[in-house]
PDB file of N, CA and C in Angstrom:
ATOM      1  N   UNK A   1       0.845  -1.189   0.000  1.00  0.00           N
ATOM      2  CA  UNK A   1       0.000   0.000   0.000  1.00  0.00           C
ATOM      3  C   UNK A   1       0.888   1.250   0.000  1.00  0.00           C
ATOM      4  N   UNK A   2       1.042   2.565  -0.603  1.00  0.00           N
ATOM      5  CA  UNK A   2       1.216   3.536  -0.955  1.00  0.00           C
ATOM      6  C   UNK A   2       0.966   4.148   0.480  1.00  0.00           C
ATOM      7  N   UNK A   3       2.261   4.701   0.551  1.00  0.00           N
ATOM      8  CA  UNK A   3       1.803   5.307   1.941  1.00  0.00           C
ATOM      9  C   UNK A   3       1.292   6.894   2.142  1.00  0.00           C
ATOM     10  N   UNK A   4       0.415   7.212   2.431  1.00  0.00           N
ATOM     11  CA  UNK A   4       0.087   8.383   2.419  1.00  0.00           C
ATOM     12  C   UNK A   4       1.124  10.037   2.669  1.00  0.00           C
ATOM     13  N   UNK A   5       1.124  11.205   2.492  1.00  0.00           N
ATOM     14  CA  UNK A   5       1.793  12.438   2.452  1.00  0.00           C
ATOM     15  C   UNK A   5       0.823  12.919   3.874  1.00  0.00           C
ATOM     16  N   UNK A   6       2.048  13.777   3.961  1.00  0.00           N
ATOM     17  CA  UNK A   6       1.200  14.447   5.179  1.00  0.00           C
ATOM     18  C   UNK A   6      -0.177  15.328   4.739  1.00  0.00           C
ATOM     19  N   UNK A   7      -0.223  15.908   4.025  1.00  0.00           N
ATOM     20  CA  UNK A   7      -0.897  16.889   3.307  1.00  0.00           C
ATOM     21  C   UNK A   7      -2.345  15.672   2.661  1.00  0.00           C
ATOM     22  N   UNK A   8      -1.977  14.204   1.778  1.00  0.00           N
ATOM     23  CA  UNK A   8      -2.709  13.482   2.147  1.00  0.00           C
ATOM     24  C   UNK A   8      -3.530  13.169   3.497  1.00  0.00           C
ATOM     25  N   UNK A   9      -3.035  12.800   4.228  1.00  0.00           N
ATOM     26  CA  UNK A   9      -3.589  12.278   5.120  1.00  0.00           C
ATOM     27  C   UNK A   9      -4.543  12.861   5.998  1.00  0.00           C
ATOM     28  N   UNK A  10      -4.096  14.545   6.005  1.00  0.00           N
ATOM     29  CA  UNK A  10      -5.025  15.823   6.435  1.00  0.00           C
ATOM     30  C   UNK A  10      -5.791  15.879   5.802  1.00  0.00           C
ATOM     31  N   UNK A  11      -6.010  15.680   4.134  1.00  0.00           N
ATOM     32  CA  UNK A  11      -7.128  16.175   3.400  1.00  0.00           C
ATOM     33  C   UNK A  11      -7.931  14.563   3.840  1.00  0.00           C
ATOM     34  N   UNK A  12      -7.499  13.421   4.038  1.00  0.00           N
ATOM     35  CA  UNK A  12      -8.570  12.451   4.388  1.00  0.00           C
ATOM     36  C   UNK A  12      -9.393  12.475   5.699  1.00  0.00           C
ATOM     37  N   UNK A  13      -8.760  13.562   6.364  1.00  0.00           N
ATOM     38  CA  UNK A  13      -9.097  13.740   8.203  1.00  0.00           C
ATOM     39  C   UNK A  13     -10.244  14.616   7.889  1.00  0.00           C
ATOM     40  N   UNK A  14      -9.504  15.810   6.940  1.00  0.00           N
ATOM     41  CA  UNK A  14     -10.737  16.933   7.414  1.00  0.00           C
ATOM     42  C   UNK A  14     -11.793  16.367   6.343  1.00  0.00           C
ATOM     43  N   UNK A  15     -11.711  15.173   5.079  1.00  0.00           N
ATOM     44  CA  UNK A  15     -13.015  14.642   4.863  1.00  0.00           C
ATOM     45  C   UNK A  15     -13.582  13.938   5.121  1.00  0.00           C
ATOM     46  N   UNK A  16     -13.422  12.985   5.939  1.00  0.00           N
ATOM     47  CA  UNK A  16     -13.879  12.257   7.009  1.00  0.00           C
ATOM     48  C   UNK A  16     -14.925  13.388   8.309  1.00  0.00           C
ATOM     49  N   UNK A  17     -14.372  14.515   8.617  1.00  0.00           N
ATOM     50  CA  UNK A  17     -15.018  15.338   9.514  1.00  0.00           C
ATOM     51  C   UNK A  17     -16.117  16.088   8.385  1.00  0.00           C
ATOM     52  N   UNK A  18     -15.556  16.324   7.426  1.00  0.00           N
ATOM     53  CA  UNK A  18     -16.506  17.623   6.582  1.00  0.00           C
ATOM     54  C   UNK A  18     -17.608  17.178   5.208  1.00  0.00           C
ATOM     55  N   UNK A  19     -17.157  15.982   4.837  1.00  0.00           N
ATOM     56  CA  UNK A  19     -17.607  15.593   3.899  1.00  0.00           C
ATOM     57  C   UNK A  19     -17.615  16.241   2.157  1.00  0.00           C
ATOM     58  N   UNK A  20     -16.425  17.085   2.339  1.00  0.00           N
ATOM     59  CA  UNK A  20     -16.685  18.159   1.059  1.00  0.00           C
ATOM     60  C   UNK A  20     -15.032  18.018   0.747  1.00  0.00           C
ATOM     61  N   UNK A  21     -15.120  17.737  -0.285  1.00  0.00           N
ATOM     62  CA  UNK A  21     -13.493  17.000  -0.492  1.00  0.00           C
ATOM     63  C   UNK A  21     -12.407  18.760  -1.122  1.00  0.00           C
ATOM     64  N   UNK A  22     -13.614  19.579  -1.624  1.00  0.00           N
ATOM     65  CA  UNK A  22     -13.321  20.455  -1.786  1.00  0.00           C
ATOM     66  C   UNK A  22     -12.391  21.863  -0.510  1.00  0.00           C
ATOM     67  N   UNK A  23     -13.492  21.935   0.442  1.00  0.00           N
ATOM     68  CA  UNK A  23     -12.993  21.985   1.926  1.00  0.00           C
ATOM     69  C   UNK A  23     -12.056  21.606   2.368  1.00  0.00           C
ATOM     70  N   UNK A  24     -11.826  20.494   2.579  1.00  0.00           N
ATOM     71  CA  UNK A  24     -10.764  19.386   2.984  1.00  0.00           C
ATOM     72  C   UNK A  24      -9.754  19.251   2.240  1.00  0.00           C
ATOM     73  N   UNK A  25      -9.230  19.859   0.853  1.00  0.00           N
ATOM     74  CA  UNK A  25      -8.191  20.350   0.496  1.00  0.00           C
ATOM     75  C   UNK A  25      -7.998  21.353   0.686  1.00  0.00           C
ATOM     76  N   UNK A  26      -8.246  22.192   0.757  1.00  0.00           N
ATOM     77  CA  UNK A  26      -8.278  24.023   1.381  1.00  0.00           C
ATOM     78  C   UNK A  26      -7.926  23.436   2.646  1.00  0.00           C
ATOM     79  N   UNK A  27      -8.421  23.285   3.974  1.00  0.00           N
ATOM     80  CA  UNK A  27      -7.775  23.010   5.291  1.00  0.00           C
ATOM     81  C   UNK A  27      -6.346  22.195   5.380  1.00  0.00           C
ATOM     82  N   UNK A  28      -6.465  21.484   4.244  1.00  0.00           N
ATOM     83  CA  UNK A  28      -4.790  20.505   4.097  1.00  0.00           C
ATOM     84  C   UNK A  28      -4.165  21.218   4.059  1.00  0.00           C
ATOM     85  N   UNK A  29      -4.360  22.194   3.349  1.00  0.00           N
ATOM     86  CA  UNK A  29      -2.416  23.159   2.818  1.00  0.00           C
ATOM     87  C   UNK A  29      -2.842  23.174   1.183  1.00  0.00           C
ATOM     88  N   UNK A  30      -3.767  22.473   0.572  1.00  0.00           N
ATOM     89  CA  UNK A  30      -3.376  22.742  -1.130  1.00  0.00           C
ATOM     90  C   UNK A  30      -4.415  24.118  -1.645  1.00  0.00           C
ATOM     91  N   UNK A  31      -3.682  24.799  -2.638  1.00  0.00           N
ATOM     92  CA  UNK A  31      -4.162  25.719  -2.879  1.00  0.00           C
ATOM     93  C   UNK A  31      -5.823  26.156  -3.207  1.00  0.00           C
ATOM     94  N   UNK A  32      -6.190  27.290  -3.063  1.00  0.00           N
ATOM     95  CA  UNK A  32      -7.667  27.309  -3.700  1.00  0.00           C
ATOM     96  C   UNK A  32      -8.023  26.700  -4.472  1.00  0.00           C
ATOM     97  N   UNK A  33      -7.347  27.704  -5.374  1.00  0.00           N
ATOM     98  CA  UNK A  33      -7.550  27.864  -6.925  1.00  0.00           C
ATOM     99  C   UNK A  33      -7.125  26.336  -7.637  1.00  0.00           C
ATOM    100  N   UNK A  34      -6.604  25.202  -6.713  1.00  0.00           N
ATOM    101  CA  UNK A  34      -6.631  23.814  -7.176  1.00  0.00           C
ATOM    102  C   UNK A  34      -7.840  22.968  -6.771  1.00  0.00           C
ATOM    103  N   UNK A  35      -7.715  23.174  -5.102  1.00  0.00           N
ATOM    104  CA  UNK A  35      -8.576  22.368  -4.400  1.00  0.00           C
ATOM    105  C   UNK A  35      -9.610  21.422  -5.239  1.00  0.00           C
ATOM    106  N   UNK A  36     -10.999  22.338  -5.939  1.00  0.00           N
ATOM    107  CA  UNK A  36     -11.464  21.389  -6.397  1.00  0.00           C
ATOM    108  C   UNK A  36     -10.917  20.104  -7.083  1.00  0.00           C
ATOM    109  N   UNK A  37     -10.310  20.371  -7.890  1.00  0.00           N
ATOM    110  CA  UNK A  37      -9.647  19.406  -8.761  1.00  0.00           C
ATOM    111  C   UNK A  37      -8.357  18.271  -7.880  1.00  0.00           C
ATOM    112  N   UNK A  38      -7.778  18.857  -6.834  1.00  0.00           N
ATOM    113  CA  UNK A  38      -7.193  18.045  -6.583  1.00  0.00           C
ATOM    114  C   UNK A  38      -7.925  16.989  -5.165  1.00  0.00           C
ATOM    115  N   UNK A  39      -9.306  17.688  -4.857  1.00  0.00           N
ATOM    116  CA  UNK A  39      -9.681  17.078  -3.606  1.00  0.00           C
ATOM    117  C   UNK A  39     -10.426  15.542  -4.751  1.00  0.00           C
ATOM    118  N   UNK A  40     -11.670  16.022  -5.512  1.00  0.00           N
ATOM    119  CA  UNK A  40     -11.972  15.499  -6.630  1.00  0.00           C
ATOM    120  C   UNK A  40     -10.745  14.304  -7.567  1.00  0.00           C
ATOM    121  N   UNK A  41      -9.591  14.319  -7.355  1.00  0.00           N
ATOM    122  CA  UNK A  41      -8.373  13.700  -7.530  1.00  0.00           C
ATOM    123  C   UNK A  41      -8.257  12.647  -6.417  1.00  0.00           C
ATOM    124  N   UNK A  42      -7.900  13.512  -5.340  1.00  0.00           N
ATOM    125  CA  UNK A  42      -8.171  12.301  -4.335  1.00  0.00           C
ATOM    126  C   UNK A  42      -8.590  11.161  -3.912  1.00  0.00           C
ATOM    127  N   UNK A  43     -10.014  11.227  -4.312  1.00  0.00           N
ATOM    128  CA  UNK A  43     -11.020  10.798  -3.944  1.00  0.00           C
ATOM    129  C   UNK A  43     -10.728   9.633  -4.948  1.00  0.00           C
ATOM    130  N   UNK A  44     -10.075   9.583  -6.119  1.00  0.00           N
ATOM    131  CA  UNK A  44     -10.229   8.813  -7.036  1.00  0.00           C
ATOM    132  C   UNK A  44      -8.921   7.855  -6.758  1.00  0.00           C
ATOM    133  N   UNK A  45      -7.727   8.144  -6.116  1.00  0.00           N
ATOM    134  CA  UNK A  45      -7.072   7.062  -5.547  1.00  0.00           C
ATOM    135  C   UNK A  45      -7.171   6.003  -5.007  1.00  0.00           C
ATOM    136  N   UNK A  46      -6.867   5.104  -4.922  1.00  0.00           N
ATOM    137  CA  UNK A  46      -7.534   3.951  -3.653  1.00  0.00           C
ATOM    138  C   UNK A  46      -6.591   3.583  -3.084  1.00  0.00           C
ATOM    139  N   UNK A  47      -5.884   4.103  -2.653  1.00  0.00           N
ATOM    140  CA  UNK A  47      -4.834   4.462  -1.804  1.00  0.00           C
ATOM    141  C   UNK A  47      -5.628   5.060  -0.642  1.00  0.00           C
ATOM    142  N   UNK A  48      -5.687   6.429  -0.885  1.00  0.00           N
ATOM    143  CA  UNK A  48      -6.429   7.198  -0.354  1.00  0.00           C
ATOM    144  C   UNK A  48      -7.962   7.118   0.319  1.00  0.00           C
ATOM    145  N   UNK A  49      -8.823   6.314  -0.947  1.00  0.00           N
ATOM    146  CA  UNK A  49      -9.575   5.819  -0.829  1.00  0.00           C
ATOM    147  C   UNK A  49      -9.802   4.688   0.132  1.00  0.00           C
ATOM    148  N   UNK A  50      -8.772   4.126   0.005  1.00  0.00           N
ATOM    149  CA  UNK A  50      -8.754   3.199   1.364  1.00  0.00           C
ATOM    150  C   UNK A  50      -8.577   3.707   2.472  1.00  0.00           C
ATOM    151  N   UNK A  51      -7.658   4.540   2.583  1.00  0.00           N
ATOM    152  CA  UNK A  51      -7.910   4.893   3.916  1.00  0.00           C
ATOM    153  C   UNK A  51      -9.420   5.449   4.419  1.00  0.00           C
ATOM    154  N   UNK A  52      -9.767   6.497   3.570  1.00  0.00           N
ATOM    155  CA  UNK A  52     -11.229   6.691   4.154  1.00  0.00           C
ATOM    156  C   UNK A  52     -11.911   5.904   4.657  1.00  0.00           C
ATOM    157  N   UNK A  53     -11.797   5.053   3.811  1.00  0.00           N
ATOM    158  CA  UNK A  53     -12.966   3.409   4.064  1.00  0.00           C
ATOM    159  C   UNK A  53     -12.827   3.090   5.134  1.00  0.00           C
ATOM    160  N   UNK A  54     -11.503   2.731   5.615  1.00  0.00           N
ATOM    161  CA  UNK A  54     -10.474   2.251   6.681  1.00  0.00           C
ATOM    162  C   UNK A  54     -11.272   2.986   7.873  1.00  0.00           C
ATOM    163  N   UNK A  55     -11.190   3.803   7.861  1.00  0.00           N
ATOM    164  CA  UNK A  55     -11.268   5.143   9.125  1.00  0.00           C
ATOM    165  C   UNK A  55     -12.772   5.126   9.605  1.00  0.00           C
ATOM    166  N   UNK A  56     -13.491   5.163   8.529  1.00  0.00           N
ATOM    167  CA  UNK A  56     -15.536   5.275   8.483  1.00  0.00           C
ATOM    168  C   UNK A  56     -15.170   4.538   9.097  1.00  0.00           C
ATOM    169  N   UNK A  57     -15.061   3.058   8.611  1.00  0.00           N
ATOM    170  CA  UNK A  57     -15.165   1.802   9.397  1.00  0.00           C
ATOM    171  C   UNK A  57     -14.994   1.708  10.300  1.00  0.00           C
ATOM    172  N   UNK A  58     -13.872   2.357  11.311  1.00  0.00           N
ATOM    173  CA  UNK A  58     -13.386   1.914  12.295  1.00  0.00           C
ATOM    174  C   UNK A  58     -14.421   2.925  13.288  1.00  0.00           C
ATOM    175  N   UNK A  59     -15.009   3.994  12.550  1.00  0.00           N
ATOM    176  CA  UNK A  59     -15.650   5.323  13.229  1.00  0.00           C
ATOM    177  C   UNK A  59     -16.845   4.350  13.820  1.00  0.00           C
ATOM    178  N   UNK A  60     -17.540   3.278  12.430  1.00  0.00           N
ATOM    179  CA  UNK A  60     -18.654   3.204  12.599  1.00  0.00           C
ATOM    180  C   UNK A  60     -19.005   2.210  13.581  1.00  0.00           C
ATOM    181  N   UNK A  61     -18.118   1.185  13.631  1.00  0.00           N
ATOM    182  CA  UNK A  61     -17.346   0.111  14.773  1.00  0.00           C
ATOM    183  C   UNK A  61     -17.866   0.258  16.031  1.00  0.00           C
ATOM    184  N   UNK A  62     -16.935   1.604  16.335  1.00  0.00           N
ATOM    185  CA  UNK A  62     -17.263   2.176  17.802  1.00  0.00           C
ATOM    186  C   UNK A  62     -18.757   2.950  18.160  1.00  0.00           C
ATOM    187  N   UNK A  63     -19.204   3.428  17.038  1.00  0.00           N
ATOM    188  CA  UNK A  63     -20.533   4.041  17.183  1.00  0.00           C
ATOM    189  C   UNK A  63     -22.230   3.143  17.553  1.00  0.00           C
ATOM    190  N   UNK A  64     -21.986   1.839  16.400  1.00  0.00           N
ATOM    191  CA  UNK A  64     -22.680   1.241  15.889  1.00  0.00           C
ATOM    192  C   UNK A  64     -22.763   0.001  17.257  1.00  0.00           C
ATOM    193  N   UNK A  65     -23.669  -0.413  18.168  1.00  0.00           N
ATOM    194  CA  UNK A  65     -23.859  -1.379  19.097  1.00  0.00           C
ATOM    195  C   UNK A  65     -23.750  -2.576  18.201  1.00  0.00           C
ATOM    196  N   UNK A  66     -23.298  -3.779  18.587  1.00  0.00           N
ATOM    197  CA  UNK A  66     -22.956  -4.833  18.280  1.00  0.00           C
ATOM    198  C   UNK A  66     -24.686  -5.764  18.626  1.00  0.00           C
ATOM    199  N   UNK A  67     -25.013  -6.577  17.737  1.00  0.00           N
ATOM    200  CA  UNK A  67     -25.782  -7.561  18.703  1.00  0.00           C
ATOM    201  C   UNK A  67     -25.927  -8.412  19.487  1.00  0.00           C
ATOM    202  N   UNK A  68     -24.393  -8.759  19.922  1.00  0.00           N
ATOM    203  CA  UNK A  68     -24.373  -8.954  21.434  1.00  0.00           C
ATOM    204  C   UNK A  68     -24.960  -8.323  22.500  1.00  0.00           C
ATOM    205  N   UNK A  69     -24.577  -7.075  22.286  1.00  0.00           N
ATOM    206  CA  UNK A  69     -24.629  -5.752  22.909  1.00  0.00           C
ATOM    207  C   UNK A  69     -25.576  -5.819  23.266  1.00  0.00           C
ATOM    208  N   UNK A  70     -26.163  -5.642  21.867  1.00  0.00           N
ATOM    209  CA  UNK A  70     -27.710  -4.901  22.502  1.00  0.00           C
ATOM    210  C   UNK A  70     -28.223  -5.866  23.430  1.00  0.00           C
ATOM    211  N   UNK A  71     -28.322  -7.725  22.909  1.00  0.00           N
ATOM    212  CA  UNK A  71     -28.664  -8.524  23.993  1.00  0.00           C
ATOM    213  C   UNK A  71     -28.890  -8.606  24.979  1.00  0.00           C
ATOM    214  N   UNK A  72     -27.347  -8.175  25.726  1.00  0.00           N
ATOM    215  CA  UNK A  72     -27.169  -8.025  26.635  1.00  0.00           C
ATOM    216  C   UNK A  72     -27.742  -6.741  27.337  1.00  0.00           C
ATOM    217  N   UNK A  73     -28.115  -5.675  26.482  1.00  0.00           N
ATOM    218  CA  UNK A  73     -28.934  -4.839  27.309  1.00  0.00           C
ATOM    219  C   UNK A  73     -30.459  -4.834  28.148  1.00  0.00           C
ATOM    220  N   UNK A  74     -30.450  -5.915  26.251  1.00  0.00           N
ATOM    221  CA  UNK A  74     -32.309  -5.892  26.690  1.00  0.00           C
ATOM    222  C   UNK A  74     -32.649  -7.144  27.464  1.00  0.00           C
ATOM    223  N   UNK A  75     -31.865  -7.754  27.968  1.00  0.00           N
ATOM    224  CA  UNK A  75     -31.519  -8.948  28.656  1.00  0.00           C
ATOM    225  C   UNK A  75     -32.018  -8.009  30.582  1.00  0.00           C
ATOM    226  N   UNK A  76     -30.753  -7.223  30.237  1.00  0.00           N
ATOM    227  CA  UNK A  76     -30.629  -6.588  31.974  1.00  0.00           C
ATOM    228  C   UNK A  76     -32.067  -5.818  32.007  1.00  0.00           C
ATOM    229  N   UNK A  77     -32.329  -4.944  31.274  1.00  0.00           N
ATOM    230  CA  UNK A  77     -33.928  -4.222  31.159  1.00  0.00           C
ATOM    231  C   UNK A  77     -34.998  -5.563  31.666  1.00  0.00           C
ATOM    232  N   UNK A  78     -35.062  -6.639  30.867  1.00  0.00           N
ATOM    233  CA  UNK A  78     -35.800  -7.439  31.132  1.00  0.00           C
ATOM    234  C   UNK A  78     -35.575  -7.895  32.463  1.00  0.00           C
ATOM    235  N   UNK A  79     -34.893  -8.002  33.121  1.00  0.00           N
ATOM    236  CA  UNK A  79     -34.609  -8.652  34.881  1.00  0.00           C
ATOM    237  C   UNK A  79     -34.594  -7.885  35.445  1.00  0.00           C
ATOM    238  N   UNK A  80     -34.738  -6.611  34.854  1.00  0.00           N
ATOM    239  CA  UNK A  80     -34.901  -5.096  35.931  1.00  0.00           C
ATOM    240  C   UNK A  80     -33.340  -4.685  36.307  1.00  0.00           C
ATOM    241  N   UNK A  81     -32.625  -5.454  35.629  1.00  0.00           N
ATOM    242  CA  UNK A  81     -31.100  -4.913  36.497  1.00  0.00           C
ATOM    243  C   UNK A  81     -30.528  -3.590  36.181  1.00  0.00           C
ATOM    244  N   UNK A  82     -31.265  -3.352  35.040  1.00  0.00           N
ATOM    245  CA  UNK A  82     -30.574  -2.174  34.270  1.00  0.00           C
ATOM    246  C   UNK A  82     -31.746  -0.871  34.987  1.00  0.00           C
ATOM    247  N   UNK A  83     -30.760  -0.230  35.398  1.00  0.00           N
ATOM    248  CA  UNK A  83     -31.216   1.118  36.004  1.00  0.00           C
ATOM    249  C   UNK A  83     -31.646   2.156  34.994  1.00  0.00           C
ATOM    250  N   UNK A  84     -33.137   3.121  35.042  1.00  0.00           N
ATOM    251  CA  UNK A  84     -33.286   4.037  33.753  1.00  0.00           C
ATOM    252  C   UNK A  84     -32.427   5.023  34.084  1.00  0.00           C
ATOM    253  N   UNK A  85     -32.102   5.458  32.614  1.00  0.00           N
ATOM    254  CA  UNK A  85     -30.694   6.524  32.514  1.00  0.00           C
ATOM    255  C   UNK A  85     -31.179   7.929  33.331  1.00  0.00           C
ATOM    256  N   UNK A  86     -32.627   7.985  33.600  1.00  0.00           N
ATOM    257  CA  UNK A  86     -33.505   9.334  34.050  1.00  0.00           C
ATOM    258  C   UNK A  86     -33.519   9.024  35.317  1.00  0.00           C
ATOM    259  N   UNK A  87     -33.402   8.305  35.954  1.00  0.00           N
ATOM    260  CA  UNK A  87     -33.678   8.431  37.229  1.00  0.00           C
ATOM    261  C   UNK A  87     -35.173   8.283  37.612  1.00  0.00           C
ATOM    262  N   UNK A  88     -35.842   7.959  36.870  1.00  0.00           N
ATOM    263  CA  UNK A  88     -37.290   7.707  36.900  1.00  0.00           C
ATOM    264  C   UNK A  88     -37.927   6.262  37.536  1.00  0.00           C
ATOM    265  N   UNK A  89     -36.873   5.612  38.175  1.00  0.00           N
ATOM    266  CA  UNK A  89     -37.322   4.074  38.736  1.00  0.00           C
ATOM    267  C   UNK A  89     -36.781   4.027  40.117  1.00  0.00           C
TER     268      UNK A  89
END
């Protein structure tokens, strides 16, 4: 795998946060008057492209409850063990 530039790797951060590949070359360091074209460039690597993928993924990982998880939640709800987050019990 192609290892990413610093200036890469910023424009994959701030599009990962911004979603506008245009943006996210402007915050990297590359010029205006390129940006479109080179964020639009980017995007078309899979180099690069992988990393994004890479990163969502790992974002969505931690975000996304597992169905174990949840099991185990609606498991404790069901035996009453699980305390409401409100303070309402």
């Amino acid at each position: 795998m192609t290892k990413l530039t610093v200036k890469q790797k910023a424009f994959c951060d701030y599009y990962i946060e911004t979603g506008n590949a245009t943006e996210a070359a402007v915050r990297a360091g590359y010029s205006e008057k390129t940006a479109k074209v080179i964020g639009s460039e980017n995007l078309t690597k899979p180099y690069i492209k992988s990393y994004i993928d890479d990163r969502l993924k790992s974002i969505e990982d931690k975000r996304i409850a597992k169905g174990e998880e949840v099991l185990q939640y609606l498991t404790k709800v069901m035996r009453g063990e699980e305390k409401d987050q409100f303070g309402l019990d």
